[in-house]
Each structure stands twice: as structure tokens, then as C-alpha cells.
C-alpha atoms as a PDB file:
ATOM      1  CA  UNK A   1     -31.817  43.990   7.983  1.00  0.00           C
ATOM      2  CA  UNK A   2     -31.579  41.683  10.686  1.00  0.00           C
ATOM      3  CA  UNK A   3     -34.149  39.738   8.990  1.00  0.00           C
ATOM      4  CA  UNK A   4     -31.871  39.119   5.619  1.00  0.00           C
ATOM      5  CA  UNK A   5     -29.303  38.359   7.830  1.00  0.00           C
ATOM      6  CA  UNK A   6     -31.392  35.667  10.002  1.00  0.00           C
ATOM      7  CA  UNK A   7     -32.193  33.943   6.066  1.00  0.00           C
ATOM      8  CA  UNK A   8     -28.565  33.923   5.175  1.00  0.00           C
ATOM      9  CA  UNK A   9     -27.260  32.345   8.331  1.00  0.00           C
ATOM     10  CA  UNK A  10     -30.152  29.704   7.979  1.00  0.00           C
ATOM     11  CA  UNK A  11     -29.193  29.058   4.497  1.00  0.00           C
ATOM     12  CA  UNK A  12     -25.381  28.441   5.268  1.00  0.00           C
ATOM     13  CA  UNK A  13     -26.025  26.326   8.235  1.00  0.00           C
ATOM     14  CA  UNK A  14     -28.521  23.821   5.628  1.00  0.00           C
ATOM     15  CA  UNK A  15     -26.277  23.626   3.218  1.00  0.00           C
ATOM     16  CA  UNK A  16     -23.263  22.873   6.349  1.00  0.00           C
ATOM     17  CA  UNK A  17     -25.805  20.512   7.825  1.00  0.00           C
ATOM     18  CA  UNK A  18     -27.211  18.979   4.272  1.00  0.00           C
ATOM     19  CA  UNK A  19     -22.819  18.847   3.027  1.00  0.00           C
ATOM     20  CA  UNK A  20     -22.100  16.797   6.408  1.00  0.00           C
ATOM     21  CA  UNK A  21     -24.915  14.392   5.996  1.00  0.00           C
ATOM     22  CA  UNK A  22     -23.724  13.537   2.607  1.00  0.00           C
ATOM     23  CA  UNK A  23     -20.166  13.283   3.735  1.00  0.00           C
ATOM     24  CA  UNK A  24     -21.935  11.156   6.025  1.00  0.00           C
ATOM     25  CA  UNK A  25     -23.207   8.818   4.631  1.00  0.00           C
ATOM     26  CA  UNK A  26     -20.832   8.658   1.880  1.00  0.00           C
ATOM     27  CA  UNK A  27     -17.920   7.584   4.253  1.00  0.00           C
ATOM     28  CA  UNK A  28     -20.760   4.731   5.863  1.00  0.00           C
ATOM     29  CA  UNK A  29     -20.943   3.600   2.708  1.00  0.00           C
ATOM     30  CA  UNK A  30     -17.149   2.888   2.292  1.00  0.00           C
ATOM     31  CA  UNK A  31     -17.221   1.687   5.856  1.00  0.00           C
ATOM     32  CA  UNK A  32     -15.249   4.878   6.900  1.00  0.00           C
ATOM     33  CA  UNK A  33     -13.236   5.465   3.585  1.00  0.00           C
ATOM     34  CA  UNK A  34     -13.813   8.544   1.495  1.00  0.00           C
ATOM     35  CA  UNK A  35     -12.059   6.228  -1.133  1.00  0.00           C
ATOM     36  CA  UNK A  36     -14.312   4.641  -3.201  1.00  0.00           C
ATOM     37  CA  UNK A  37     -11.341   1.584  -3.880  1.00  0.00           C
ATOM     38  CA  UNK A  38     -11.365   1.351  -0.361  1.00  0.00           C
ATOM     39  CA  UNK A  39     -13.869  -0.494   2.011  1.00  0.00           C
ATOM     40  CA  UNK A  40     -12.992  -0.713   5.465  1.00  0.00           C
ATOM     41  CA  UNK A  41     -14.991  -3.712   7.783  1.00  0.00           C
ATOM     42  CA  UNK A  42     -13.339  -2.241  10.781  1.00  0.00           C
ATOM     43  CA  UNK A  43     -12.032   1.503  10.718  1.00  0.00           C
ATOM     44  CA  UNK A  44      -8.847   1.263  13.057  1.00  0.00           C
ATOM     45  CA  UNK A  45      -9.392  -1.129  16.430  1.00  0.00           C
ATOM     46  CA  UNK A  46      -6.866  -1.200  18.714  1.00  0.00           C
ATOM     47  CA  UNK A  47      -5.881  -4.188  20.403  1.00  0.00           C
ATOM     48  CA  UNK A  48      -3.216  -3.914  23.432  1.00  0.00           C
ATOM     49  CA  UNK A  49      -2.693  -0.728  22.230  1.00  0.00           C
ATOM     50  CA  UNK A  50      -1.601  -1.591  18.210  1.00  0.00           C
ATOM     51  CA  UNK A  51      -4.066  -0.330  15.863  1.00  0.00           C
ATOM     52  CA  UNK A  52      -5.786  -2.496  13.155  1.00  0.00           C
ATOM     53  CA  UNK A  53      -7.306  -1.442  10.141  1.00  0.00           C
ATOM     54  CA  UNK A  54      -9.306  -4.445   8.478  1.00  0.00           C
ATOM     55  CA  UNK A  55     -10.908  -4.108   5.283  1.00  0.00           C
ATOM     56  CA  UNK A  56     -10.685  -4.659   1.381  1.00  0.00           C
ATOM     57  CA  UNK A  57      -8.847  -2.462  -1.488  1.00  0.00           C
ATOM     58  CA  UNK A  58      -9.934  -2.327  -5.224  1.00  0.00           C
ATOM     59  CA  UNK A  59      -7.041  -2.404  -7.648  1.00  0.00           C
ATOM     60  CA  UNK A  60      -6.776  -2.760 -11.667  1.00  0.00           C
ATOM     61  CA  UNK A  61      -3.919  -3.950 -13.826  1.00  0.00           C
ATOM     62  CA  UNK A  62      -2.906  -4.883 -17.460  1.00  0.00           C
ATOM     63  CA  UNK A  63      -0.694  -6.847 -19.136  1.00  0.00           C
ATOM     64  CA  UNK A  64       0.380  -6.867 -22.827  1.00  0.00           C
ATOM     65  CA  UNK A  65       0.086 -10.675 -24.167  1.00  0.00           C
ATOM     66  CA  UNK A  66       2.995 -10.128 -26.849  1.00  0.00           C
ATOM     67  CA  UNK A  67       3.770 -13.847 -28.431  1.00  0.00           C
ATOM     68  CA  UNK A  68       2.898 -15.554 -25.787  1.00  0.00           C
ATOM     69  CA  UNK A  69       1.396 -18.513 -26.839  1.00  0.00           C
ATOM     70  CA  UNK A  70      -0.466 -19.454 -24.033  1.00  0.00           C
ATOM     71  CA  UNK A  71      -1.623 -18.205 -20.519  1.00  0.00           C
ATOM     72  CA  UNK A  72      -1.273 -19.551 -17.371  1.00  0.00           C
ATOM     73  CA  UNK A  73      -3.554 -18.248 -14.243  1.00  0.00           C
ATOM     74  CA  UNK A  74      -4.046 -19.305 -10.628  1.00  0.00           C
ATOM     75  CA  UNK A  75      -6.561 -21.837 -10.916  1.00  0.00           C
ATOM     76  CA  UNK A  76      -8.523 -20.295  -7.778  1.00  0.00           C
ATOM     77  CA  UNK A  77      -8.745 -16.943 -10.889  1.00  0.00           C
ATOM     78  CA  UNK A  78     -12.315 -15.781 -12.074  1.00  0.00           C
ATOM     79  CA  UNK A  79     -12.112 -15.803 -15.857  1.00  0.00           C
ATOM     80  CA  UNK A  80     -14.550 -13.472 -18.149  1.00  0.00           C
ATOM     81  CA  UNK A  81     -14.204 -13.589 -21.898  1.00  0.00           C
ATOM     82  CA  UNK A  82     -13.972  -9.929 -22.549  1.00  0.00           C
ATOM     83  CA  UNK A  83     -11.867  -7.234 -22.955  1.00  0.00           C
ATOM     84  CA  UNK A  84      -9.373  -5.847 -25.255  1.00  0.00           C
ATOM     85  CA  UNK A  85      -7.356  -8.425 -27.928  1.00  0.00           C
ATOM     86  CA  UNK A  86      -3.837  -8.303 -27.177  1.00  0.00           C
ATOM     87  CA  UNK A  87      -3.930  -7.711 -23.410  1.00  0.00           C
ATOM     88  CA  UNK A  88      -5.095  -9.337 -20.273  1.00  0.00           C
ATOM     89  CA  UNK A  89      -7.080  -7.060 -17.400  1.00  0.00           C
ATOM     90  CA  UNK A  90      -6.187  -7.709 -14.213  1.00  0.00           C
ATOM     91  CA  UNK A  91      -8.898  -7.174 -11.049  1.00  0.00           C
ATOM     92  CA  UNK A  92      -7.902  -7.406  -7.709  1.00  0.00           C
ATOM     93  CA  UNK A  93      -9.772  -7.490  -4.469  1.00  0.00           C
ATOM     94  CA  UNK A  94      -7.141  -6.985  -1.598  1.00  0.00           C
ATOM     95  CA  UNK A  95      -8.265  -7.837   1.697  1.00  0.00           C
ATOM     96  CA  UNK A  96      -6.695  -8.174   5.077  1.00  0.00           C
ATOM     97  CA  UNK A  97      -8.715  -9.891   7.878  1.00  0.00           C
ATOM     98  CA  UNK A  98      -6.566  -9.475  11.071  1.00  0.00           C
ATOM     99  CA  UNK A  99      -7.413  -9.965  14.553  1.00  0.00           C
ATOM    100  CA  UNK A 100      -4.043 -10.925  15.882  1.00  0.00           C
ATOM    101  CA  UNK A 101      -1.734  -8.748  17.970  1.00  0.00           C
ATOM    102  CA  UNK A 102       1.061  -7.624  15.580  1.00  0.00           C
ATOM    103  CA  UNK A 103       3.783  -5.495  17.078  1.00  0.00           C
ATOM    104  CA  UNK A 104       3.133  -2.305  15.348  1.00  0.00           C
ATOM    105  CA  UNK A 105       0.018  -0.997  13.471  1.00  0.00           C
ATOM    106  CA  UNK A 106      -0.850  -2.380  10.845  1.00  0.00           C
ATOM    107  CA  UNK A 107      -3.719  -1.443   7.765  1.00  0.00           C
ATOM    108  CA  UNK A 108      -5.240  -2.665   4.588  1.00  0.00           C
ATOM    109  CA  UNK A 109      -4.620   0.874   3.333  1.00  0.00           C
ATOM    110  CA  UNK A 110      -0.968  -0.997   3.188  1.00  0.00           C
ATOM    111  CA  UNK A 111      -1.694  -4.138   1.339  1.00  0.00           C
ATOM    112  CA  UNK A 112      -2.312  -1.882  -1.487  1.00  0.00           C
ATOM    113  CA  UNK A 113       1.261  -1.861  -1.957  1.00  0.00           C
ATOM    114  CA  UNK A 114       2.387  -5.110  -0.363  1.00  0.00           C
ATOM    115  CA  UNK A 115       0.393  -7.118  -2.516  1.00  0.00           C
ATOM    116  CA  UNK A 116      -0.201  -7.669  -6.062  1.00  0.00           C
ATOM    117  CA  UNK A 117       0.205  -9.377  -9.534  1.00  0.00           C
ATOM    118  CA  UNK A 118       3.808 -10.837 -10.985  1.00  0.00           C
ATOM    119  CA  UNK A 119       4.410 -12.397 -14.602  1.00  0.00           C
ATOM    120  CA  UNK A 120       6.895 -14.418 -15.956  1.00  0.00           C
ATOM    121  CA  UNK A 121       7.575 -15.299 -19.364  1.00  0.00           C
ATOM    122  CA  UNK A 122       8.253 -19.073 -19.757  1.00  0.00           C
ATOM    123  CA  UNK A 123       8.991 -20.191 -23.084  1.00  0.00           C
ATOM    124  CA  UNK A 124       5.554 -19.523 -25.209  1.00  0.00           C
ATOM    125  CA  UNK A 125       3.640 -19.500 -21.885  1.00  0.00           C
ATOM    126  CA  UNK A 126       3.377 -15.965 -20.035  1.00  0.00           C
ATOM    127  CA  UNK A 127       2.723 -17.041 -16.384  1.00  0.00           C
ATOM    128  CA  UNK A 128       0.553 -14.435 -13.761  1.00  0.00           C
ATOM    129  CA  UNK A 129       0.347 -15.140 -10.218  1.00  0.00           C
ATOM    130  CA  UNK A 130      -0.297 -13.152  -7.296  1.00  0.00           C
ATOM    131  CA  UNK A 131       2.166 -12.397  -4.248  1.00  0.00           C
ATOM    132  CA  UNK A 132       2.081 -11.131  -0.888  1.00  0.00           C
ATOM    133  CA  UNK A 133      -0.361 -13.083   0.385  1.00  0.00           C
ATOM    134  CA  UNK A 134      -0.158 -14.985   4.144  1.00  0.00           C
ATOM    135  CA  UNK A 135      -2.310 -16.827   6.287  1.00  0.00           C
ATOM    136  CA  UNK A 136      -1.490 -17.239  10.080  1.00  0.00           C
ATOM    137  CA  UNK A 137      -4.029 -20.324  10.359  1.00  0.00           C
ATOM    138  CA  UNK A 138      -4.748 -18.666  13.797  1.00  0.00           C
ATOM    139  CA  UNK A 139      -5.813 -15.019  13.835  1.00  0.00           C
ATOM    140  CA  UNK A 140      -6.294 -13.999  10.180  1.00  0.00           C
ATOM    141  CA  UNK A 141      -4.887 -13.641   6.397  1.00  0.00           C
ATOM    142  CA  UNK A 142      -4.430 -11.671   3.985  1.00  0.00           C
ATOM    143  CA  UNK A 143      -5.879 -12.446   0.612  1.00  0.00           C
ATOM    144  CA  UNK A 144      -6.848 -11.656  -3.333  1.00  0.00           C
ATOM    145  CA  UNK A 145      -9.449 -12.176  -5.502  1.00  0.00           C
ATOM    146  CA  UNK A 146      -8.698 -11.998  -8.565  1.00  0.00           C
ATOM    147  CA  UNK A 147     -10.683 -11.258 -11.968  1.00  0.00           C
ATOM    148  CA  UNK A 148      -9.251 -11.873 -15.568  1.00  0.00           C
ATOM    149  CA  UNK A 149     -10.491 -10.281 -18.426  1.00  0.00           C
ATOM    150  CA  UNK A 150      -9.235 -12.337 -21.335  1.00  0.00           C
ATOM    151  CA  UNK A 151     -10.451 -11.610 -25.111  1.00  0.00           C
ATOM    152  CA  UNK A 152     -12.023 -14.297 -26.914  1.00  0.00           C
ATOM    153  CA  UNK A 153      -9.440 -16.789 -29.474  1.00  0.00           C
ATOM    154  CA  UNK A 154      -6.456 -16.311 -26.453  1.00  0.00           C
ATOM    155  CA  UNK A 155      -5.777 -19.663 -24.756  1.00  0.00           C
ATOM    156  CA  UNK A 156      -5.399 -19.993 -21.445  1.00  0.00           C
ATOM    157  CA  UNK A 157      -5.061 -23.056 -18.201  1.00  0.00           C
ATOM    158  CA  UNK A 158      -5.347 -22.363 -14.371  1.00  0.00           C
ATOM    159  CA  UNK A 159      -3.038 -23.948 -12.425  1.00  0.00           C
ATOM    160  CA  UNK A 160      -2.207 -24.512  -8.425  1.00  0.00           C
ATOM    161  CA  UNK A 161       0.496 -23.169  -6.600  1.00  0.00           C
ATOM    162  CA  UNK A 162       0.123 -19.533  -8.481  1.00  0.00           C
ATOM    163  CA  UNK A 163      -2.130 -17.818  -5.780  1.00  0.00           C
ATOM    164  CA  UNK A 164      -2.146 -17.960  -2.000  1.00  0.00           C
ATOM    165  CA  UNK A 165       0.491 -18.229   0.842  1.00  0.00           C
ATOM    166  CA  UNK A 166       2.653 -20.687  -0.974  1.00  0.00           C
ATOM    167  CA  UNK A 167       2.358 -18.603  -4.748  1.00  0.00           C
ATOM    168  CA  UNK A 168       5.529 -19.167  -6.702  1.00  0.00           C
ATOM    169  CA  UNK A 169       4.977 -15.599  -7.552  1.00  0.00           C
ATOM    170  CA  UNK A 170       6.461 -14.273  -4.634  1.00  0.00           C
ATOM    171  CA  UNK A 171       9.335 -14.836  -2.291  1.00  0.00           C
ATOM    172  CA  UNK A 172       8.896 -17.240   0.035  1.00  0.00           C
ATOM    173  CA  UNK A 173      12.058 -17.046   2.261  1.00  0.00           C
ATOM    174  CA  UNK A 174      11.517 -12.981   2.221  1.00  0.00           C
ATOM    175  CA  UNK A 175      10.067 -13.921   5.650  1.00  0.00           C
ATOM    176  CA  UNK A 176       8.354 -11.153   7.916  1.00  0.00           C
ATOM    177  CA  UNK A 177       8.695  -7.530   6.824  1.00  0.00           C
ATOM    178  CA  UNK A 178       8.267  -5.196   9.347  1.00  0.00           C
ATOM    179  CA  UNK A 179       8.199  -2.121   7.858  1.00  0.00           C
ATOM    180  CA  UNK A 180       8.680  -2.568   4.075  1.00  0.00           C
ATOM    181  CA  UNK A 181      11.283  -0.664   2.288  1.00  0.00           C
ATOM    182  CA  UNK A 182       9.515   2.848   0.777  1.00  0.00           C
ATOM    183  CA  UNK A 183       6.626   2.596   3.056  1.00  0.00           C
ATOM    184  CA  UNK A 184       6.042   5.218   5.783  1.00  0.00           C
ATOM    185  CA  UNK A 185       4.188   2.364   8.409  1.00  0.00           C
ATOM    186  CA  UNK A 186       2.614  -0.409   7.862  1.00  0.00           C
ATOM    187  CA  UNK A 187       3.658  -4.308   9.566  1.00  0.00           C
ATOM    188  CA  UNK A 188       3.188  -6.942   7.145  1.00  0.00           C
ATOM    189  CA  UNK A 189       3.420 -11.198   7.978  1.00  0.00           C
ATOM    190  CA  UNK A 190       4.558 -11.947   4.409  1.00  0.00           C
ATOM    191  CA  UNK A 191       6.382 -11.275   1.358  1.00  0.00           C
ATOM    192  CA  UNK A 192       5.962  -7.854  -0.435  1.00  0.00           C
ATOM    193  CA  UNK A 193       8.215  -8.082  -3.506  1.00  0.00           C
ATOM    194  CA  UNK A 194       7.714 -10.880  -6.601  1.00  0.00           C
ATOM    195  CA  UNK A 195      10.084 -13.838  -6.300  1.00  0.00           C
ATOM    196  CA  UNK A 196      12.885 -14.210  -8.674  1.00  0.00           C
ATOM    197  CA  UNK A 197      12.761 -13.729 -12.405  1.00  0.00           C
ATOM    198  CA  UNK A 198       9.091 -12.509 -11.604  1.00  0.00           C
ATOM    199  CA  UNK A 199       8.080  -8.929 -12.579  1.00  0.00           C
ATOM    200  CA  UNK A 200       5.251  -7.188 -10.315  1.00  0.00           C
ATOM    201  CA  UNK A 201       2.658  -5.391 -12.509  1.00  0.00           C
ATOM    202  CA  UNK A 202       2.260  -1.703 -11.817  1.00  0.00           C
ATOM    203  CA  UNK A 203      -1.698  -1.526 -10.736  1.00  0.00           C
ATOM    204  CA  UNK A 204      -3.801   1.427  -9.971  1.00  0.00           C
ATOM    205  CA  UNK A 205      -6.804   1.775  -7.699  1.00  0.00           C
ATOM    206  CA  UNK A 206     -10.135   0.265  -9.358  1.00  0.00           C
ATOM    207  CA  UNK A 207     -12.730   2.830  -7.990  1.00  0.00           C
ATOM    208  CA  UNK A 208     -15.515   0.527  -9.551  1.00  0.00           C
ATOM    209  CA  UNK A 209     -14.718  -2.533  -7.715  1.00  0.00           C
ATOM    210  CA  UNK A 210     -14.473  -4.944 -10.067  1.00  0.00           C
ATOM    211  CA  UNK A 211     -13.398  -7.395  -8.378  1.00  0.00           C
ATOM    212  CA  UNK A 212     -16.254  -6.923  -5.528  1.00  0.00           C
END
């Protein structure tokens, strides 16, 4: 009896034991995340007592062409001629590289939200830049990469000024937001909303990494 009881308590602690190593090494693999859309470079260091979450975030988007004529991307975009007619697919790599001393914590489980893809209809043209994006020039950014899908026969240009710090898809004179409106924490140095007469596009996590 105490035999068959030895066997079962081995057998629970392996498969404790073998579950933790795979929880493990699953987390190491996401830098600390068990999301797979998440990938964290450092998992929460504290400087003068504010914590910093650095890192990268997946996310995926689509917009409806309609009869637009022609589309107009951020020229530092990478284009792929694929995908479904009718639409462009959106792929966004998030990622906040910090090491300054902001005033409250701060994560790039939060640029998630904060940052994104606007569009504008202009005419024929239908116009997609990113916003929330910053750059202190001193201490750190954050910033997008961005991959289009666009189906073959739609005609596109990339131009300057619709990606980066200065995008005309966001809000420039928003100016800092501490603690953006519908978010729980999170310090930001930029803008978080799409500027005027832009729409943001509703985006979901991208647990493939695309844009990797």
C-alpha cells in the first residue's frame, strides 16, 4: 500500500516538475510573457524606484479599401503583395525602448493601446499612418513597424511625414499624457488618440508576429 502510494506521489510531482519546466521555458521564450504577442527585452526594472517594462507587442489590423482610388502609406512601411482584394492588412510591431526616469511606471503592455494605425479618406486617396509614437532623442522611443499586405492591381505611394514622432496621423499638441483616459496605469511621452478628421483602426493582438 505504501508502495502504490510512493508511485503516485512520484508521478504527480513529474508531471508538477515536467508542467513548470514547460511554463518555463515558455515564458523565456517570450522574455517573461505568457503572451505569445508579447515579447518583453526587460521584464519590469526599476529605476529610482519607477518600474519599466521594455519590450515589443504584436498587433493586426484591416481596413476595407472601398473606392478609394489610391493608397497612401508611410514611406518607412514594408509592402507585400498579398492578401485579400478589397482590403489592406495591417501588421504592427509596437515597441517601447525606455531607459529614462518617467514619473510613474510605465510598460509596453500599454503601448498596445496608446499606439496604433489612423486613416483618412482624402478625395480618391485613403491615407494610413501610424500615431502615438515619440522619441526623447535622450533616453529612448517608442516606435512601429509596420507591414502592409496589399493585393495585387491596388495602387499605392509611400510618403514622409505619415509615421514617426512628427506623423500627421496623430495629435501633435495632445502633449504628455500621464495616465490616458480608460487606462488603469500606464505614463506615456506622446499622443494616444489620432489627430483630427483621422479614424484609429480597431487592431487585435497578432499572436504570430508578423511584423517580427
Amino acid at each position: 500500500m505504501k508502495r502504490a502510494s510512493a508511485i503516485r506521489w512520484f508521478l504527480v510531482a513529474s508531471l508538477v516538475v515536467a508542467a513548470t519546466a514547460i511554463a518555463y521555458f515558455s515564458l523565456s521564450k517570450n522574455g517573461g510573457s505568457d503572451d505569445p504577442s508579447i515579447v518583453l527585452t526587460e521584464p519590469f526594472r526599476t529605476v529610482h524606484g519607477r518600474v519599466v517594462e521594455n519590450g515589443s507587442v504584436f498587433d493586426r489590423a484591416a481596413v476595407k479599401i472601398g473606392t478609394s482610388k489610391m493608397l497612401v502609406l508611410p514611406h518607412d512601411a514594408i509592402i507585400r503583395r498579398k492578401g485579400a482584394p478589397g482590403e489592406v492588412q495591417l501588421f504592427m510591431k509596437k515597441t517601447l525602448e525606455f531607459a529614462g526616469h518617467p514619473p510613474e511606471p510605465m510598460s509596453v503592455r500599454d503601448a498596445r493601446r496608446n499606439m496604433g494605425c489612423a486613416v483618412k479618406v482624402d478625395g480618391h486617396d485613403l491615407l494610413i499612418a501610424t500615431f502615438g509614437e515619440w522619441d526623447s532623442h535622450i533616453e529612448g522611443s517608442a516606435q512601429m513597424k509596420l507591414v502592409v499586405n496589399i493585393a495585387h492591381g491596388v495602387e499605392f505611394e509611400m510618403r514622409k511625414g505619415f509615421s514617426g514622432e512628427n506623423s500627421a496621423g496623430h495629435d501633435v499638441n495632445e502633449g504628455v499624457v500621464s495616465m490616458p483616459q480608460g487606462l488603469k496605469g500606464g505614463y506615456w511621452y506622446g499622443p494616444t488618440l489620432p489627430a483630427q478628421g483621422w479614424t484609429a483602426v480597431p487592431d487585435v493582438p497578432d499572436p504570430d508576429r508578423t511584423a517580427q
